[in-house]
PDB file of N, CA and C in Angstrom:
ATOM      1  N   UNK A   1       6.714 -17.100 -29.396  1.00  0.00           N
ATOM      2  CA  UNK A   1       7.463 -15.927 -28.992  1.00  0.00           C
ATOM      3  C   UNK A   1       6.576 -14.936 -28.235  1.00  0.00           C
ATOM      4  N   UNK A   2       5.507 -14.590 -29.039  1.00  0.00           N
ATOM      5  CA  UNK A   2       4.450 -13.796 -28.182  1.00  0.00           C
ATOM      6  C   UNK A   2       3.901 -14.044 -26.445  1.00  0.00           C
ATOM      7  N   UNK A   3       4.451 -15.480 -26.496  1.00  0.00           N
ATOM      8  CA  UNK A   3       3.676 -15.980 -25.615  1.00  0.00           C
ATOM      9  C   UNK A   3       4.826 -16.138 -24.385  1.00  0.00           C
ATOM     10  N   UNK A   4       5.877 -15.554 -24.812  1.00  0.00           N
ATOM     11  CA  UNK A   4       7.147 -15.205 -23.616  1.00  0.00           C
ATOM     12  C   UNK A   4       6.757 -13.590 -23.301  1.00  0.00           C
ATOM     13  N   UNK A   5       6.476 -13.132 -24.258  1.00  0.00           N
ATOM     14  CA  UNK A   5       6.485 -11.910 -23.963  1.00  0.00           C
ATOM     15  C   UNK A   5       5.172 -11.202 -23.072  1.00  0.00           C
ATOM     16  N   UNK A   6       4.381 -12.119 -22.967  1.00  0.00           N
ATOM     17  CA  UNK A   6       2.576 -12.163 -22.022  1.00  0.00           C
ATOM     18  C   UNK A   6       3.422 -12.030 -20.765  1.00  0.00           C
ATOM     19  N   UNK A   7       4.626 -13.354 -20.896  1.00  0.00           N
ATOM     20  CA  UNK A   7       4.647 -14.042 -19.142  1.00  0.00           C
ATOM     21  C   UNK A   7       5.616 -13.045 -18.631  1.00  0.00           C
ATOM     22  N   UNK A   8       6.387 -12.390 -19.416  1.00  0.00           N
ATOM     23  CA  UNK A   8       7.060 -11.487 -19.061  1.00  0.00           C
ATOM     24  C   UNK A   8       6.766 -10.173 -18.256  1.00  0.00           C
ATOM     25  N   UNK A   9       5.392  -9.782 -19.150  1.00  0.00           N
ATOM     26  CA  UNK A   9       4.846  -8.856 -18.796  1.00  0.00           C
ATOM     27  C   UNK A   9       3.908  -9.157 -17.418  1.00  0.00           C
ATOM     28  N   UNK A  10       3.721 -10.296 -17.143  1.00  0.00           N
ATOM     29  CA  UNK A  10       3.076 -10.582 -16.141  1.00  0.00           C
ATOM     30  C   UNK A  10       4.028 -10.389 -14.855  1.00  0.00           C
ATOM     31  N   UNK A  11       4.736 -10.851 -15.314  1.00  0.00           N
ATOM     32  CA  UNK A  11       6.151 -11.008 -14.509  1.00  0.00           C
ATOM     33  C   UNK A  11       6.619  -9.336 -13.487  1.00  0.00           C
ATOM     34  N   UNK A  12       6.043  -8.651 -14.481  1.00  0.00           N
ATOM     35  CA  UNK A  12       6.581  -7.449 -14.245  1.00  0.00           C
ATOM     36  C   UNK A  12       5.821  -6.823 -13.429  1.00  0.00           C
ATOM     37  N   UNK A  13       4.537  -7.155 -14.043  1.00  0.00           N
ATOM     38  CA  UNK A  13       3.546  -6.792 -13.184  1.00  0.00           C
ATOM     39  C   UNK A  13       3.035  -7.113 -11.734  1.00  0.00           C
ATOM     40  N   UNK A  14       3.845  -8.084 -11.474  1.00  0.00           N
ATOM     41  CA  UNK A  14       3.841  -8.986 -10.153  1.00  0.00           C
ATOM     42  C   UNK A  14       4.751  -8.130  -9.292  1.00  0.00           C
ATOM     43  N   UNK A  15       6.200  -8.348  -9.912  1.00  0.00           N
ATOM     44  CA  UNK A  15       7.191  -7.273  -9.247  1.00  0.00           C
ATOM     45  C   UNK A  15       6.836  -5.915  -8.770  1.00  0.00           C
ATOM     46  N   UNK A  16       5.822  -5.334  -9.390  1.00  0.00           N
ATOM     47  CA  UNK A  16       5.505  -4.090  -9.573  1.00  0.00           C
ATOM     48  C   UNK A  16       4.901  -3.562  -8.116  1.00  0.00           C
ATOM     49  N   UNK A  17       3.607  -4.430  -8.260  1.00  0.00           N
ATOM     50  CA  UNK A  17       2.931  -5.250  -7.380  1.00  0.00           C
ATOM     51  C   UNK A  17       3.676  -5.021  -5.778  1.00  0.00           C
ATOM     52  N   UNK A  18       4.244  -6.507  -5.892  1.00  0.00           N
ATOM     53  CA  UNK A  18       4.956  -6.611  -4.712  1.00  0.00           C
ATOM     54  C   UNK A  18       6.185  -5.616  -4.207  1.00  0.00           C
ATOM     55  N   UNK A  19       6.254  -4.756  -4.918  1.00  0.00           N
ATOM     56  CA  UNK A  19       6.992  -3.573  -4.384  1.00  0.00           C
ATOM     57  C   UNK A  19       6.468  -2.345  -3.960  1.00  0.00           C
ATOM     58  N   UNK A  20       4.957  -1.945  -4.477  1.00  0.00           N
ATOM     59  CA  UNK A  20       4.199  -0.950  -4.092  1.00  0.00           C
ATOM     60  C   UNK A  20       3.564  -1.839  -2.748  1.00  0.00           C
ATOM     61  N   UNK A  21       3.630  -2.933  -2.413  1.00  0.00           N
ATOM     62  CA  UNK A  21       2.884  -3.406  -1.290  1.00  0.00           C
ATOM     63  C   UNK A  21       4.264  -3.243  -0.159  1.00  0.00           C
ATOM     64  N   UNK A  22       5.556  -3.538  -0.622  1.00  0.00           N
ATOM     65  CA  UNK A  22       6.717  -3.615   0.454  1.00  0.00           C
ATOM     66  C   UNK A  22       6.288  -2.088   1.084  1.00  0.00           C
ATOM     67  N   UNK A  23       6.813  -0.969   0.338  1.00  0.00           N
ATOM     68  CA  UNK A  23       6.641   0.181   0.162  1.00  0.00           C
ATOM     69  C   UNK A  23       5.653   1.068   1.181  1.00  0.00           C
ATOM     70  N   UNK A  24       4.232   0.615   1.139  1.00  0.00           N
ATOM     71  CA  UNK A  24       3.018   0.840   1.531  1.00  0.00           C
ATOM     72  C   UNK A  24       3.212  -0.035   3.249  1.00  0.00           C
ATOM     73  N   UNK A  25       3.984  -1.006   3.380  1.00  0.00           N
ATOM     74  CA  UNK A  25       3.731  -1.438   4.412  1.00  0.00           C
ATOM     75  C   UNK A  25       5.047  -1.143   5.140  1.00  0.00           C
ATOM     76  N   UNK A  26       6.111  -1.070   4.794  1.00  0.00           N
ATOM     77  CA  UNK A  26       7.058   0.236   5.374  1.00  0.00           C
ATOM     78  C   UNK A  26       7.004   1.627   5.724  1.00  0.00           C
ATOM     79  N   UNK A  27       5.929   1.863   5.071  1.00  0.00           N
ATOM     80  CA  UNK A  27       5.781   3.256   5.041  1.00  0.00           C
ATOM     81  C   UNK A  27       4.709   3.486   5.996  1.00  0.00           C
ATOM     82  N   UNK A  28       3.445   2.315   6.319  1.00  0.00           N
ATOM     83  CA  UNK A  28       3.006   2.623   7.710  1.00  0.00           C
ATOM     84  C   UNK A  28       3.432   2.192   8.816  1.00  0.00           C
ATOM     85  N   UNK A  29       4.309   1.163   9.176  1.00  0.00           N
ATOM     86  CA  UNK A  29       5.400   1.019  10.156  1.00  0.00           C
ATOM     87  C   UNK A  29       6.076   2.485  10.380  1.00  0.00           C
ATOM     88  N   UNK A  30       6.257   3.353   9.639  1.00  0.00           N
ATOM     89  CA  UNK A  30       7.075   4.512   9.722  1.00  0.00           C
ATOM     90  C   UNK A  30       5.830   5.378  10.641  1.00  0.00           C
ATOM     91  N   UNK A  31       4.804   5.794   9.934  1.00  0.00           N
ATOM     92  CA  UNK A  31       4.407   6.556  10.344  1.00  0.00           C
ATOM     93  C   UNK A  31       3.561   5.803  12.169  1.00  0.00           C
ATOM     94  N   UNK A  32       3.698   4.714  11.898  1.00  0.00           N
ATOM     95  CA  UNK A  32       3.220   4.062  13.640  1.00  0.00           C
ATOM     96  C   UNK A  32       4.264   4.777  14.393  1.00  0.00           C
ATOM     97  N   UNK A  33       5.334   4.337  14.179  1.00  0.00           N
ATOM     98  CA  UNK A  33       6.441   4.785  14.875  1.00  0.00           C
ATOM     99  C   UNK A  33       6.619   6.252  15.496  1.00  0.00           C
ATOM    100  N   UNK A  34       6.162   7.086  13.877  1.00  0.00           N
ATOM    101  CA  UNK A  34       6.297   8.910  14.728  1.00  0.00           C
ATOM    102  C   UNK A  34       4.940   9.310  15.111  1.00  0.00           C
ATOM    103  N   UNK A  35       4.158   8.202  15.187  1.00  0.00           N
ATOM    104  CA  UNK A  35       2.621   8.759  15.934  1.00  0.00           C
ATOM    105  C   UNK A  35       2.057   9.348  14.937  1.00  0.00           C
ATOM    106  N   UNK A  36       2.167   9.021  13.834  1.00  0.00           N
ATOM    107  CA  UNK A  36       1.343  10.127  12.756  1.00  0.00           C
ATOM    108  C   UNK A  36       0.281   9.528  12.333  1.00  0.00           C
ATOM    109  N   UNK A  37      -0.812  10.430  11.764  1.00  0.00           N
ATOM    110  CA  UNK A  37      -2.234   9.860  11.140  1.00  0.00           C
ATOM    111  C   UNK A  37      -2.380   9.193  10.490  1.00  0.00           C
ATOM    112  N   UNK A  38      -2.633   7.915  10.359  1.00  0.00           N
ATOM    113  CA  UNK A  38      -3.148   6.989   9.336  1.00  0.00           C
ATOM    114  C   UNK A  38      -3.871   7.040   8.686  1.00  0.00           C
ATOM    115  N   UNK A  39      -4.102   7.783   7.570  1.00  0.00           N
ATOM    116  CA  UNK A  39      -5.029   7.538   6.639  1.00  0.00           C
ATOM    117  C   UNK A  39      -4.382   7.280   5.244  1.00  0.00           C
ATOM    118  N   UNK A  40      -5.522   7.438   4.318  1.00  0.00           N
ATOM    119  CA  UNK A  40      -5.055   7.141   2.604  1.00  0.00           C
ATOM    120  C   UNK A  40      -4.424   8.539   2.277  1.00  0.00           C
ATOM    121  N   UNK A  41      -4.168   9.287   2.660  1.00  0.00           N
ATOM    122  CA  UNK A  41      -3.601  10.038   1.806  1.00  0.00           C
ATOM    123  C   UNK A  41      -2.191  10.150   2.735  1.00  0.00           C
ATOM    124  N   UNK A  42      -1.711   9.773   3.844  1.00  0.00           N
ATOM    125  CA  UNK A  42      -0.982   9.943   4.689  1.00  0.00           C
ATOM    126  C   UNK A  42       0.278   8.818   3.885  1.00  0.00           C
ATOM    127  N   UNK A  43      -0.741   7.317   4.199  1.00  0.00           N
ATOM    128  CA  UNK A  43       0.035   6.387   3.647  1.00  0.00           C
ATOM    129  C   UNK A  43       0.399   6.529   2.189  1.00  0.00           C
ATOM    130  N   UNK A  44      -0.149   6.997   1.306  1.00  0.00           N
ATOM    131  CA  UNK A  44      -0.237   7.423  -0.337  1.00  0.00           C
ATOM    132  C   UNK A  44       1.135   8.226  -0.082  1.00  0.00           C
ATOM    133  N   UNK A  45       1.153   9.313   0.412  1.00  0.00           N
ATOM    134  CA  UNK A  45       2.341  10.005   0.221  1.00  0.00           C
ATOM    135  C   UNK A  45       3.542   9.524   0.762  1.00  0.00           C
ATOM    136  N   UNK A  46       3.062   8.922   2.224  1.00  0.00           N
ATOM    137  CA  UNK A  46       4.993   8.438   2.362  1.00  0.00           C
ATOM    138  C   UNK A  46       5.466   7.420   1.669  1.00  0.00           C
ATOM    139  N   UNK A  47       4.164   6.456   1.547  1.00  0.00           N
ATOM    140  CA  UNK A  47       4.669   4.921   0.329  1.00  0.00           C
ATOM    141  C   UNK A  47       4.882   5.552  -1.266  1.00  0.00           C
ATOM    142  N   UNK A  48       4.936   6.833  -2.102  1.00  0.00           N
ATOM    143  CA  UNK A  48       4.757   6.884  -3.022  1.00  0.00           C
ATOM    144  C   UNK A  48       3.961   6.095  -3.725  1.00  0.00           C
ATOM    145  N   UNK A  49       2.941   5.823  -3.382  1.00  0.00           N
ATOM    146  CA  UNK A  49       1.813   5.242  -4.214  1.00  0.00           C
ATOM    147  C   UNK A  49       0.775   6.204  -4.512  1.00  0.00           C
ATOM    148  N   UNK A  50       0.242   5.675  -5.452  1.00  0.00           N
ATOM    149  CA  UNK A  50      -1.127   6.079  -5.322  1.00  0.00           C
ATOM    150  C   UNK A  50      -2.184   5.898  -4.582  1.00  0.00           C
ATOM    151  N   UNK A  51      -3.361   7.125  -3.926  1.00  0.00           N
ATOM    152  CA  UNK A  51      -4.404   6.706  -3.241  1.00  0.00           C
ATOM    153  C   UNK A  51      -5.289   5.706  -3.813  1.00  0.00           C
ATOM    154  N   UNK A  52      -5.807   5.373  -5.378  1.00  0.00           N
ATOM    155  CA  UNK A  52      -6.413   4.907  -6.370  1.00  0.00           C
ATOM    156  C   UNK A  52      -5.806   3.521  -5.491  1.00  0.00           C
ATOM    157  N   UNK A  53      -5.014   3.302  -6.098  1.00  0.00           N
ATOM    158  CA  UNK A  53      -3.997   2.119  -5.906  1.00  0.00           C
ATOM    159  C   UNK A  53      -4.080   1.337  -4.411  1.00  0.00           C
ATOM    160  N   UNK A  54      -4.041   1.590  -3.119  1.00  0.00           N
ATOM    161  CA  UNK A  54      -4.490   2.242  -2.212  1.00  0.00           C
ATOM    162  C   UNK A  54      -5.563   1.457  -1.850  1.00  0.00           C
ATOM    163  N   UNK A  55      -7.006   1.647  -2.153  1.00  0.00           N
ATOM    164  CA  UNK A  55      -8.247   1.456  -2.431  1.00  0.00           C
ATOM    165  C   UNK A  55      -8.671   0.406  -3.396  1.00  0.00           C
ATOM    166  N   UNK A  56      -7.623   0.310  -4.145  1.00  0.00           N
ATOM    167  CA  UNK A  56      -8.127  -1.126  -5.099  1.00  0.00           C
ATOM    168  C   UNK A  56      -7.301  -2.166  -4.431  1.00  0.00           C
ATOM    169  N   UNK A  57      -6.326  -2.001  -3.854  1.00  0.00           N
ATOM    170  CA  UNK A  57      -5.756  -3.348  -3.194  1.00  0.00           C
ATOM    171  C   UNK A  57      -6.598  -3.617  -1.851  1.00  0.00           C
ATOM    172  N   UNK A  58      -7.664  -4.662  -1.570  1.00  0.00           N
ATOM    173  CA  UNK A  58      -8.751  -4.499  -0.719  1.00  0.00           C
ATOM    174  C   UNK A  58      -7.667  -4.540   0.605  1.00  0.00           C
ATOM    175  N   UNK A  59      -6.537  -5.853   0.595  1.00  0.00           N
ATOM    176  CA  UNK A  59      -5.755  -6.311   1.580  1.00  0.00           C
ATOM    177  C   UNK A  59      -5.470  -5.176   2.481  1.00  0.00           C
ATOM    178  N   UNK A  60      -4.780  -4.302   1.438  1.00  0.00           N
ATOM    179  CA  UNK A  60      -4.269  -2.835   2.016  1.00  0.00           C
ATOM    180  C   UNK A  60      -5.384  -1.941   2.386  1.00  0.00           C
ATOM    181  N   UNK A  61      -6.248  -1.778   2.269  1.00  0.00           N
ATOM    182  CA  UNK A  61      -7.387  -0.625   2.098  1.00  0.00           C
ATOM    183  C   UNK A  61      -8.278  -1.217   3.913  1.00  0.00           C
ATOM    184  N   UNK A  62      -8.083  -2.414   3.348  1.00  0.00           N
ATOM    185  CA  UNK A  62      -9.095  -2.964   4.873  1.00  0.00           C
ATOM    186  C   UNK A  62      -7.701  -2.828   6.089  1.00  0.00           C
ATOM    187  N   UNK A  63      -6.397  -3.012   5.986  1.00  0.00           N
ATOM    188  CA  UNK A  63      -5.431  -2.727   7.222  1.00  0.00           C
ATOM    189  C   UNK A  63      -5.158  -0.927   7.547  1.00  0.00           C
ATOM    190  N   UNK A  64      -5.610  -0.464   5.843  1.00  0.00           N
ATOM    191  CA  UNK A  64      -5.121   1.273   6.691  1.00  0.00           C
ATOM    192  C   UNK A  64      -6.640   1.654   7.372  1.00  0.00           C
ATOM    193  N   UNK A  65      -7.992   0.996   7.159  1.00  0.00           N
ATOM    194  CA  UNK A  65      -9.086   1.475   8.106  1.00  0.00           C
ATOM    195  C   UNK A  65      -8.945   0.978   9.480  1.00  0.00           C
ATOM    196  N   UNK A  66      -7.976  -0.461   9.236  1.00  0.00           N
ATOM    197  CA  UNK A  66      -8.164  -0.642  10.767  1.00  0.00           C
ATOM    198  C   UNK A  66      -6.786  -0.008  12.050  1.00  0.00           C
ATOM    199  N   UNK A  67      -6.469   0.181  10.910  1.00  0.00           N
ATOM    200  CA  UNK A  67      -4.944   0.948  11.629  1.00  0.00           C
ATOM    201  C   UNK A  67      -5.690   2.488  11.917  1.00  0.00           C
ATOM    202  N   UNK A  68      -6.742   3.284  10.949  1.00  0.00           N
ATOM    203  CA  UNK A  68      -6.914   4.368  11.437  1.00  0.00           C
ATOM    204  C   UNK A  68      -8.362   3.991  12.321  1.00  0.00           C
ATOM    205  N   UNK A  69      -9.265   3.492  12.553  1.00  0.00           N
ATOM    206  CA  UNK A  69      -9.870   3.155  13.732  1.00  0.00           C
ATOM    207  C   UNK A  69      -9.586   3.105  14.668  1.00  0.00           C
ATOM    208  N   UNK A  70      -8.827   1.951  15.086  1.00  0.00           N
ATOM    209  CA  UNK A  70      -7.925   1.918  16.128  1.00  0.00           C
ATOM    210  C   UNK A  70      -7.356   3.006  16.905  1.00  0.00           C
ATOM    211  N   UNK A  71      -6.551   3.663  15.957  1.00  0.00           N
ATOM    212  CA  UNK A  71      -6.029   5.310  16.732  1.00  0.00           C
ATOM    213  C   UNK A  71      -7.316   5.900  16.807  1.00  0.00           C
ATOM    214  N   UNK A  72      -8.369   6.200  16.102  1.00  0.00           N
ATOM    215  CA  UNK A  72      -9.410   6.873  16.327  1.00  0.00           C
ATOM    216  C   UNK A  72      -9.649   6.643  17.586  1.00  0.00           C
ATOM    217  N   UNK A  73     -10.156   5.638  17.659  1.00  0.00           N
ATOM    218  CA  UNK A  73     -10.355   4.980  18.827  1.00  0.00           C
ATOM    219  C   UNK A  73      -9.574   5.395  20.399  1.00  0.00           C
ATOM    220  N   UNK A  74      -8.540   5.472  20.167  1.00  0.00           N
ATOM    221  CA  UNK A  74      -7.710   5.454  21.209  1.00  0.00           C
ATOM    222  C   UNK A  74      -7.525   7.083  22.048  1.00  0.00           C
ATOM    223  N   UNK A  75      -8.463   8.138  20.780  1.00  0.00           N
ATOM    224  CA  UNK A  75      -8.504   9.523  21.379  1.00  0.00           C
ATOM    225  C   UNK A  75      -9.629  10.024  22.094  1.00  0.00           C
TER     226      UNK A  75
END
């Protein structure tokens, strides 16, 4: 029984997961769109995530430096 209730929780945690990542990557499509600043606290607030959060997902952390380089770049 315990051992439904692990996979469950894993389960959840996956969902969790993959919805702060939908979220985070909608939410900088948004801000590409109105020309706005890319950074962690930019993306943190329109994705409702956390910056923490943010920074520990490397996937995400290495696309919002190169998304804000890039514009750096481009001024």
């Amino acid at each position: 029984m315990a051992h439904k209730k692990y996979f469950w929780l894993k389960v959840q945690r996956w969902e969790k997961k993959e919805e702060a990542l939908k979220k985070t990557n909608e939410a900088t499509k948004r801000l590409i769109k109105k020309k706005e600043v890319i950074n962690f606290n930019t993306v943190a607030e329109e994705a409702g995530v956390s910056k923490a959060w943010l920074y520990k997902e490397s996937d995400v952390a290495e696309r919002i430096k190169r998304i804000r380089d890039q514009s750096s770049d481009k001024k």
